[in-house]
PDB file of N, CA and C in Angstrom:
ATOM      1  N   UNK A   1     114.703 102.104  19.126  1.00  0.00           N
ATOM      2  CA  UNK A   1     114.846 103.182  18.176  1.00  0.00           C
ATOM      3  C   UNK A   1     115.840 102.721  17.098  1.00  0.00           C
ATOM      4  N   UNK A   2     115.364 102.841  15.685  1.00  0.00           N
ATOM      5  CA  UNK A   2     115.958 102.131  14.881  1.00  0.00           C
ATOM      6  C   UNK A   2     117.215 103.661  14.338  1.00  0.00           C
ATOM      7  N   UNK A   3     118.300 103.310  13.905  1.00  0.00           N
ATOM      8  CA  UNK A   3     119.497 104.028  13.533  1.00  0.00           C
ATOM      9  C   UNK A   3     119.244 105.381  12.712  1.00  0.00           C
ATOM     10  N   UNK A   4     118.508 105.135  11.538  1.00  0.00           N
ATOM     11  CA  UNK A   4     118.094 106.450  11.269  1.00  0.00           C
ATOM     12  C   UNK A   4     117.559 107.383  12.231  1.00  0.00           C
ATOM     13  N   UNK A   5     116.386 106.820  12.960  1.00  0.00           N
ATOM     14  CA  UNK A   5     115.312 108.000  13.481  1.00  0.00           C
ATOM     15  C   UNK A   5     116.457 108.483  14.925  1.00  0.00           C
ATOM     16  N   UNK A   6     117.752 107.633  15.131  1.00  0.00           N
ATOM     17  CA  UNK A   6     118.676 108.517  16.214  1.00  0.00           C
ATOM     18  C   UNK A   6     119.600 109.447  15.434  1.00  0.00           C
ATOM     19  N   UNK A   7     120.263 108.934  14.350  1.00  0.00           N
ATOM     20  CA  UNK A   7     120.709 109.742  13.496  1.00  0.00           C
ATOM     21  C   UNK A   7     119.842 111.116  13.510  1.00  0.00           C
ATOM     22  N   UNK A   8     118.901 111.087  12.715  1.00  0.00           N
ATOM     23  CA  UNK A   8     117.765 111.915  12.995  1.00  0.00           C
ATOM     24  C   UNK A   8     118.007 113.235  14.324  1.00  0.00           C
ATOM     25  N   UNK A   9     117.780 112.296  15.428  1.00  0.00           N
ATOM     26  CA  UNK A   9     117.353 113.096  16.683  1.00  0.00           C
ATOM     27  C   UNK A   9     118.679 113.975  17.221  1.00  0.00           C
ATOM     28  N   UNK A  10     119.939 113.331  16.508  1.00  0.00           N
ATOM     29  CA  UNK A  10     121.152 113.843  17.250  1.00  0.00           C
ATOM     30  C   UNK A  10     121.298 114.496  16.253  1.00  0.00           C
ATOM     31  N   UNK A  11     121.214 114.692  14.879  1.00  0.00           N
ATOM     32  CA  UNK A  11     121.875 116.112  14.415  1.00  0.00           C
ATOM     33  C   UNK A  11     120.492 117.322  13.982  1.00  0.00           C
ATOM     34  N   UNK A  12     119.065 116.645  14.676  1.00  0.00           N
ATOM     35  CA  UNK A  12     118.273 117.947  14.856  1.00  0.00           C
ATOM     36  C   UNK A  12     118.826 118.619  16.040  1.00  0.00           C
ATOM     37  N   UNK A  13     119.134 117.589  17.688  1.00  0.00           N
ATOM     38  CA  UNK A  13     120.033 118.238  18.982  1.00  0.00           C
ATOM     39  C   UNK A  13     120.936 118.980  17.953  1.00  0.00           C
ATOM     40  N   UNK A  14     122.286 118.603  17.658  1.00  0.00           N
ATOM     41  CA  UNK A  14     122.971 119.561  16.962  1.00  0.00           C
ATOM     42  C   UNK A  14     122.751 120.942  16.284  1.00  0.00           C
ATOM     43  N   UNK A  15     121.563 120.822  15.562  1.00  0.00           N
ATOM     44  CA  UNK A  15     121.083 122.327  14.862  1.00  0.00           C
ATOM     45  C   UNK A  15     120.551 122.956  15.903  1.00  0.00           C
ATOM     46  N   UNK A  16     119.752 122.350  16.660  1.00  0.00           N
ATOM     47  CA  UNK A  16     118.989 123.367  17.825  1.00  0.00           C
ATOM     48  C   UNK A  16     120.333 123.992  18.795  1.00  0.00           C
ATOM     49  N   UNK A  17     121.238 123.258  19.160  1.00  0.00           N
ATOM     50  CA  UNK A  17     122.294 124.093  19.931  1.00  0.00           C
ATOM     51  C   UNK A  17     122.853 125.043  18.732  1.00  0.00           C
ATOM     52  N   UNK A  18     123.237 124.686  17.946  1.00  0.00           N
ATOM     53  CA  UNK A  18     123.762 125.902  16.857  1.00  0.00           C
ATOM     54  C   UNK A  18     122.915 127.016  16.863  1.00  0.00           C
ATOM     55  N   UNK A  19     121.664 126.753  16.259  1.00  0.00           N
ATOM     56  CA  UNK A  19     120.627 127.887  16.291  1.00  0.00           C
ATOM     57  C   UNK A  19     120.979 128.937  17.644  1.00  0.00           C
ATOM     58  N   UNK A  20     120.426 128.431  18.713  1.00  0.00           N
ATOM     59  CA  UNK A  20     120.550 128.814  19.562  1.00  0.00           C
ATOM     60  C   UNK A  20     121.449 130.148  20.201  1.00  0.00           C
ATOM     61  N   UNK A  21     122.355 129.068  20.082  1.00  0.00           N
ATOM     62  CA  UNK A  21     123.805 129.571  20.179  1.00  0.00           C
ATOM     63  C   UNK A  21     124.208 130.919  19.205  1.00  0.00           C
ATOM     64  N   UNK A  22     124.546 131.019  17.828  1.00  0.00           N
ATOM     65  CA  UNK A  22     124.081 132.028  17.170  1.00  0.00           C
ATOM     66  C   UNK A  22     123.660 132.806  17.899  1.00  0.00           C
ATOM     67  N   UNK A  23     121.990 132.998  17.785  1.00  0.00           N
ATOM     68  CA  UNK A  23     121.445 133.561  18.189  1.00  0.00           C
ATOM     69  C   UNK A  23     121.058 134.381  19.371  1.00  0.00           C
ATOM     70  N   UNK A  24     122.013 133.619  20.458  1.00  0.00           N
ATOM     71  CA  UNK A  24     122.820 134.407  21.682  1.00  0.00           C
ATOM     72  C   UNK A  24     123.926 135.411  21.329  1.00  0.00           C
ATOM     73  N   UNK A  25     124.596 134.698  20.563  1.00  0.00           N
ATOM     74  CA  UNK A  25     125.871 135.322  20.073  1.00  0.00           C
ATOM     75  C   UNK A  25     125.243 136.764  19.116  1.00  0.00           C
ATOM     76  N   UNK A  26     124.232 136.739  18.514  1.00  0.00           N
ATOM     77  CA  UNK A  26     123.709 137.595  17.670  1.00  0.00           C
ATOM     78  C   UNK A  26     122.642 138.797  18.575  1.00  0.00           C
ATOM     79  N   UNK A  27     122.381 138.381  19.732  1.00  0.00           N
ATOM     80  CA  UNK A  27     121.354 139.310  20.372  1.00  0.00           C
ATOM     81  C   UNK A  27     122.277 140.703  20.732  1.00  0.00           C
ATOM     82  N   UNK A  28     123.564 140.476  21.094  1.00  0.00           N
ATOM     83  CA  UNK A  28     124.491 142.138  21.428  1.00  0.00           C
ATOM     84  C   UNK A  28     124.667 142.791  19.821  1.00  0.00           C
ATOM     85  N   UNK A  29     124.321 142.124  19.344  1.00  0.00           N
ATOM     86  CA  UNK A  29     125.187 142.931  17.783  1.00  0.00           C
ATOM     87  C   UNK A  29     126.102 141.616  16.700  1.00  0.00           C
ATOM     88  N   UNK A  30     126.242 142.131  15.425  1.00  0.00           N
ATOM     89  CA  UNK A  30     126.900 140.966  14.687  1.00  0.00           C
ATOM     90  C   UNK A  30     128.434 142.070  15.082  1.00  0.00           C
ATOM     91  N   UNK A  31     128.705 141.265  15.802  1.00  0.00           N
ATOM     92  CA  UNK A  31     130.554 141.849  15.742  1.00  0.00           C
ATOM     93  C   UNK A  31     131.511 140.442  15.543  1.00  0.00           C
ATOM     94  N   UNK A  32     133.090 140.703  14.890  1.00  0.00           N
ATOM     95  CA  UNK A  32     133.970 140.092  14.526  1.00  0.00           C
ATOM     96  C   UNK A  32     134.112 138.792  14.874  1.00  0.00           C
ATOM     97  N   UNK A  33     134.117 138.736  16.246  1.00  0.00           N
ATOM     98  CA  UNK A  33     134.428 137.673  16.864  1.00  0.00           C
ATOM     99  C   UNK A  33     132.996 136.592  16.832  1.00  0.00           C
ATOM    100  N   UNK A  34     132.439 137.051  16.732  1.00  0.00           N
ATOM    101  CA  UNK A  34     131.009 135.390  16.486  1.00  0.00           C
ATOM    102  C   UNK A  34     131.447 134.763  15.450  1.00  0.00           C
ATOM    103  N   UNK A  35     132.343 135.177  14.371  1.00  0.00           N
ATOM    104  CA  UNK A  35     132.839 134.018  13.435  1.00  0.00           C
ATOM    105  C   UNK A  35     133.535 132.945  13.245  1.00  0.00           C
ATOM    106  N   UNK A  36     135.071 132.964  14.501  1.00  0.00           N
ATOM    107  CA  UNK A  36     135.444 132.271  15.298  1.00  0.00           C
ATOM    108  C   UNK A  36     134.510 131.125  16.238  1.00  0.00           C
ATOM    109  N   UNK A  37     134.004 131.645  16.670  1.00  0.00           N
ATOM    110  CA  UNK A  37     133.022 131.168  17.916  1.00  0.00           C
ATOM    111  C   UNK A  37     131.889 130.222  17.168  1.00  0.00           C
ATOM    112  N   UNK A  38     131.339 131.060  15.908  1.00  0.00           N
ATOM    113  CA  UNK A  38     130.449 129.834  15.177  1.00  0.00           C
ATOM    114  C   UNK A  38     131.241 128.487  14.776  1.00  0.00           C
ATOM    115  N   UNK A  39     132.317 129.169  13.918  1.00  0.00           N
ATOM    116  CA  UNK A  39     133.237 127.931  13.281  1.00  0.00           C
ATOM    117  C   UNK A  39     133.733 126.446  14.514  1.00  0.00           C
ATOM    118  N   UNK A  40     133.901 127.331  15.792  1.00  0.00           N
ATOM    119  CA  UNK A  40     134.481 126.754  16.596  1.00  0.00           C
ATOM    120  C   UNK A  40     133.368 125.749  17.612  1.00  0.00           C
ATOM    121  N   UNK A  41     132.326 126.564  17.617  1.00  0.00           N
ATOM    122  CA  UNK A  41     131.363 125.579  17.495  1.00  0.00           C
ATOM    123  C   UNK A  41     130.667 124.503  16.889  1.00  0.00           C
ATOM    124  N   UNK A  42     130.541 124.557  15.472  1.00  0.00           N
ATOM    125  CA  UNK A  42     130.324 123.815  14.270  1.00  0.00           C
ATOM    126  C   UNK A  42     130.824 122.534  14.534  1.00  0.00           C
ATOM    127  N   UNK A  43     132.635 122.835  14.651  1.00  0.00           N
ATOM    128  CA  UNK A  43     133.535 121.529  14.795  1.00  0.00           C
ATOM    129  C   UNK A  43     132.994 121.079  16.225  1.00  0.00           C
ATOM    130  N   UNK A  44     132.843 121.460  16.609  1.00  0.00           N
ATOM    131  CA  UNK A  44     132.984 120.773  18.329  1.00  0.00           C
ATOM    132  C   UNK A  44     131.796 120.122  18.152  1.00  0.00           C
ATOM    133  N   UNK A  45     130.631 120.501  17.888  1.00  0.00           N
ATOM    134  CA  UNK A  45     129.271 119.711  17.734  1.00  0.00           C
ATOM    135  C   UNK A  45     129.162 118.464  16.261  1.00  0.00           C
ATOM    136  N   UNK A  46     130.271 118.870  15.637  1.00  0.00           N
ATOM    137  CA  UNK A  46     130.394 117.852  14.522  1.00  0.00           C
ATOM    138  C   UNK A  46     131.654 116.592  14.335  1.00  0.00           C
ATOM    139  N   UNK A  47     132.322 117.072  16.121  1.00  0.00           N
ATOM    140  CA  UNK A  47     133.638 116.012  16.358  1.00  0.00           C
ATOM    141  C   UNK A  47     133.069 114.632  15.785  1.00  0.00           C
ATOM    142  N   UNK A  48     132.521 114.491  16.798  1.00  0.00           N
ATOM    143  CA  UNK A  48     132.089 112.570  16.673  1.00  0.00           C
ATOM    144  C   UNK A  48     131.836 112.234  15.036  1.00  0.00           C
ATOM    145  N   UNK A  49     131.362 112.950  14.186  1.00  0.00           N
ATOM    146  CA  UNK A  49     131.033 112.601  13.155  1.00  0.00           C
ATOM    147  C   UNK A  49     132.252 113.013  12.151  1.00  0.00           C
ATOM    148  N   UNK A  50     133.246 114.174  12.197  1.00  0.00           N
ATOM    149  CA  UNK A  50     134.274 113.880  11.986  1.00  0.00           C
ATOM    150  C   UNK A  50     135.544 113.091  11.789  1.00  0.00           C
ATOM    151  N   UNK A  51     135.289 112.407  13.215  1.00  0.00           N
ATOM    152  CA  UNK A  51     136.316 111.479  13.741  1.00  0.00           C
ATOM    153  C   UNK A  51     135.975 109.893  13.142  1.00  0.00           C
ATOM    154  N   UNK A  52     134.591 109.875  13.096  1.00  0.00           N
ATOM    155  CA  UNK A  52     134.411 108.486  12.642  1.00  0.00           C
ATOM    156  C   UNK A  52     134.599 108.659  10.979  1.00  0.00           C
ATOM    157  N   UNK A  53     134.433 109.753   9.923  1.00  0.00           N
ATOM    158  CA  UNK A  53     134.993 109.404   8.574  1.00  0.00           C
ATOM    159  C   UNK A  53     136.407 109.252   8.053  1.00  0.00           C
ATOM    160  N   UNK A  54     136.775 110.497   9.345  1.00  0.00           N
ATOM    161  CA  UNK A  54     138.701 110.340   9.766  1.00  0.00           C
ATOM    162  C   UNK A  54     139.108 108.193   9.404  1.00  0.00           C
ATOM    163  N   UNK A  55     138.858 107.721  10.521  1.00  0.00           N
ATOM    164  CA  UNK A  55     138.820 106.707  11.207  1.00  0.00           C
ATOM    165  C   UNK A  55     138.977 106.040   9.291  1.00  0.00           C
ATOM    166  N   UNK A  56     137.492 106.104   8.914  1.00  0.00           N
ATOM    167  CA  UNK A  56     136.896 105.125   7.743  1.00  0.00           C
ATOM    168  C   UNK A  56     138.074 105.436   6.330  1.00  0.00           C
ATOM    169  N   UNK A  57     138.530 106.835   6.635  1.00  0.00           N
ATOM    170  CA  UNK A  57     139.247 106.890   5.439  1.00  0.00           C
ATOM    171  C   UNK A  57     140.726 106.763   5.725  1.00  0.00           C
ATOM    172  N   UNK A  58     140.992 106.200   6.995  1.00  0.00           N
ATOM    173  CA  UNK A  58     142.479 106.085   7.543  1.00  0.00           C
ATOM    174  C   UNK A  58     141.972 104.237   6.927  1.00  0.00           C
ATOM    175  N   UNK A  59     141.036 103.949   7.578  1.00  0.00           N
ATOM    176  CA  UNK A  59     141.218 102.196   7.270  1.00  0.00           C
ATOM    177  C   UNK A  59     140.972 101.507   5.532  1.00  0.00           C
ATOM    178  N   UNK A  60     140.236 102.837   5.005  1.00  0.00           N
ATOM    179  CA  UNK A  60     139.973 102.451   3.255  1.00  0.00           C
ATOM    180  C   UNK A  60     141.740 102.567   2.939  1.00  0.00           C
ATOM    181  N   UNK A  61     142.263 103.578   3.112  1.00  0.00           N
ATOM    182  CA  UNK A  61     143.470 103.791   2.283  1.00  0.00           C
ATOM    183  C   UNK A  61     144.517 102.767   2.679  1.00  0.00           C
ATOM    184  N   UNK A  62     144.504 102.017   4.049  1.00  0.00           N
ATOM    185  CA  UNK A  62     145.385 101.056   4.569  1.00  0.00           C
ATOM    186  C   UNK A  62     144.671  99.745   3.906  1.00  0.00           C
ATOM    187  N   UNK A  63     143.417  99.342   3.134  1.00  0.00           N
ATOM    188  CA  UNK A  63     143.372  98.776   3.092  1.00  0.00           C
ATOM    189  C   UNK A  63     143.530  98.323   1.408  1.00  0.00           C
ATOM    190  N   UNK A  64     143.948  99.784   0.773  1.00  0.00           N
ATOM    191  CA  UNK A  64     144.422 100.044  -0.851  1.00  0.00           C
ATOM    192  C   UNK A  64     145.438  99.342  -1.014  1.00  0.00           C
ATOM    193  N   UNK A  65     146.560  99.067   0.128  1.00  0.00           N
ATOM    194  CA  UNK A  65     147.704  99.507   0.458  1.00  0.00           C
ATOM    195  C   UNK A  65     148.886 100.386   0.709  1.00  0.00           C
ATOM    196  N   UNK A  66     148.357 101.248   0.459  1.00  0.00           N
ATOM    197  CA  UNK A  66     149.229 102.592   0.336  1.00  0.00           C
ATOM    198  C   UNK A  66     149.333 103.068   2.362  1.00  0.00           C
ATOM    199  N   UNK A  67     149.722 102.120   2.894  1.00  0.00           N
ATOM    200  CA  UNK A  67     150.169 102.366   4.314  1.00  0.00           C
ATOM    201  C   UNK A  67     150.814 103.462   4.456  1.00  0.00           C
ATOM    202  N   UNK A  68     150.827 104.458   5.231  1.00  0.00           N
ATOM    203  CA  UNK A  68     151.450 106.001   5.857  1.00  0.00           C
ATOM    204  C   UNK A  68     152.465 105.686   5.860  1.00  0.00           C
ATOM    205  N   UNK A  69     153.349 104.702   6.331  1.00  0.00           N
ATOM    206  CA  UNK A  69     154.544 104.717   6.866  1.00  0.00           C
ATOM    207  C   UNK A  69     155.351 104.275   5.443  1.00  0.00           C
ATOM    208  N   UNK A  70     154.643 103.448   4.825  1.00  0.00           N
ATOM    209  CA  UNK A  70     155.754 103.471   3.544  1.00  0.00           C
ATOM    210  C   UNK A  70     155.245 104.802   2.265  1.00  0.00           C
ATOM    211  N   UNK A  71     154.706 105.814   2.621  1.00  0.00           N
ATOM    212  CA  UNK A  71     154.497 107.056   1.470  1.00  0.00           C
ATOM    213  C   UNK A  71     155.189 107.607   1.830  1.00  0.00           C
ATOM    214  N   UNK A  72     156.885 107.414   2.462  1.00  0.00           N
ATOM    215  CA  UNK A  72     157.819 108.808   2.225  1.00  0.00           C
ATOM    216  C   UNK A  72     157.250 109.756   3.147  1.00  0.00           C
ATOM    217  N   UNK A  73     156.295 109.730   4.063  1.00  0.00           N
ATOM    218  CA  UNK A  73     155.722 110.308   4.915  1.00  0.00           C
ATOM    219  C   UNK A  73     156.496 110.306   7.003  1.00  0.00           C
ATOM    220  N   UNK A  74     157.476 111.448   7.177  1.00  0.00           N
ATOM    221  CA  UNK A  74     157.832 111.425   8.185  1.00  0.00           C
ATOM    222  C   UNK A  74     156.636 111.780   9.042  1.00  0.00           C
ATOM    223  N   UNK A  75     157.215 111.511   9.939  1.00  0.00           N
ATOM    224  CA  UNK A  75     155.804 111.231  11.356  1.00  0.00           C
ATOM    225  C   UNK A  75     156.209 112.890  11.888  1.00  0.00           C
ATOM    226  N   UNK A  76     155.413 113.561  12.532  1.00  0.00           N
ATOM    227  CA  UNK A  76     155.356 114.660  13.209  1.00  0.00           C
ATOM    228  C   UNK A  76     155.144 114.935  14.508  1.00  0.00           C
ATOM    229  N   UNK A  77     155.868 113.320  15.377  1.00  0.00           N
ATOM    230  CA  UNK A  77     156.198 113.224  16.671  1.00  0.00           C
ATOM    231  C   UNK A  77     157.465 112.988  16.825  1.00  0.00           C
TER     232      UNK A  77
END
């Protein structure tokens, strides 16, 4: 299976659990809290693809030079 057609297959999986999901969430009624719960879903099904542009734009900007540790930037550990 060549990279697109998995690309492909994993973020149609992705929409079909969203759909889904929703749509559980939507069968009692649209109340407050499914907005949380969508959002919070969204991210969780869109980590991996998050994390890898995270990743790409931590290594473009280190590779500008503009390294974290010399931008006047204290650490938050």
């Amino acid at each position: 299976m060549n990279t697109k057609r998995h690309r492909f297959l994993i973020n149609l999986n992705r929409a079909l659990i969203f759909v889904l999901t929703l749509l559980g969430l939507l069968m009692d009624g649209i109340q407050l809290a499914d907005v949380p719960c969508s959002i919070a879903l969204l991210v969780w099904l869109w980590l991996p693809l998050c994390t890898r542009m995270e990743e790409k734009l931590m290594r473009w900007v280190g590779s500008k030079g503009g390294h974290i540790e010399s931008a006047n930037v204290t650490p938050l550990v």
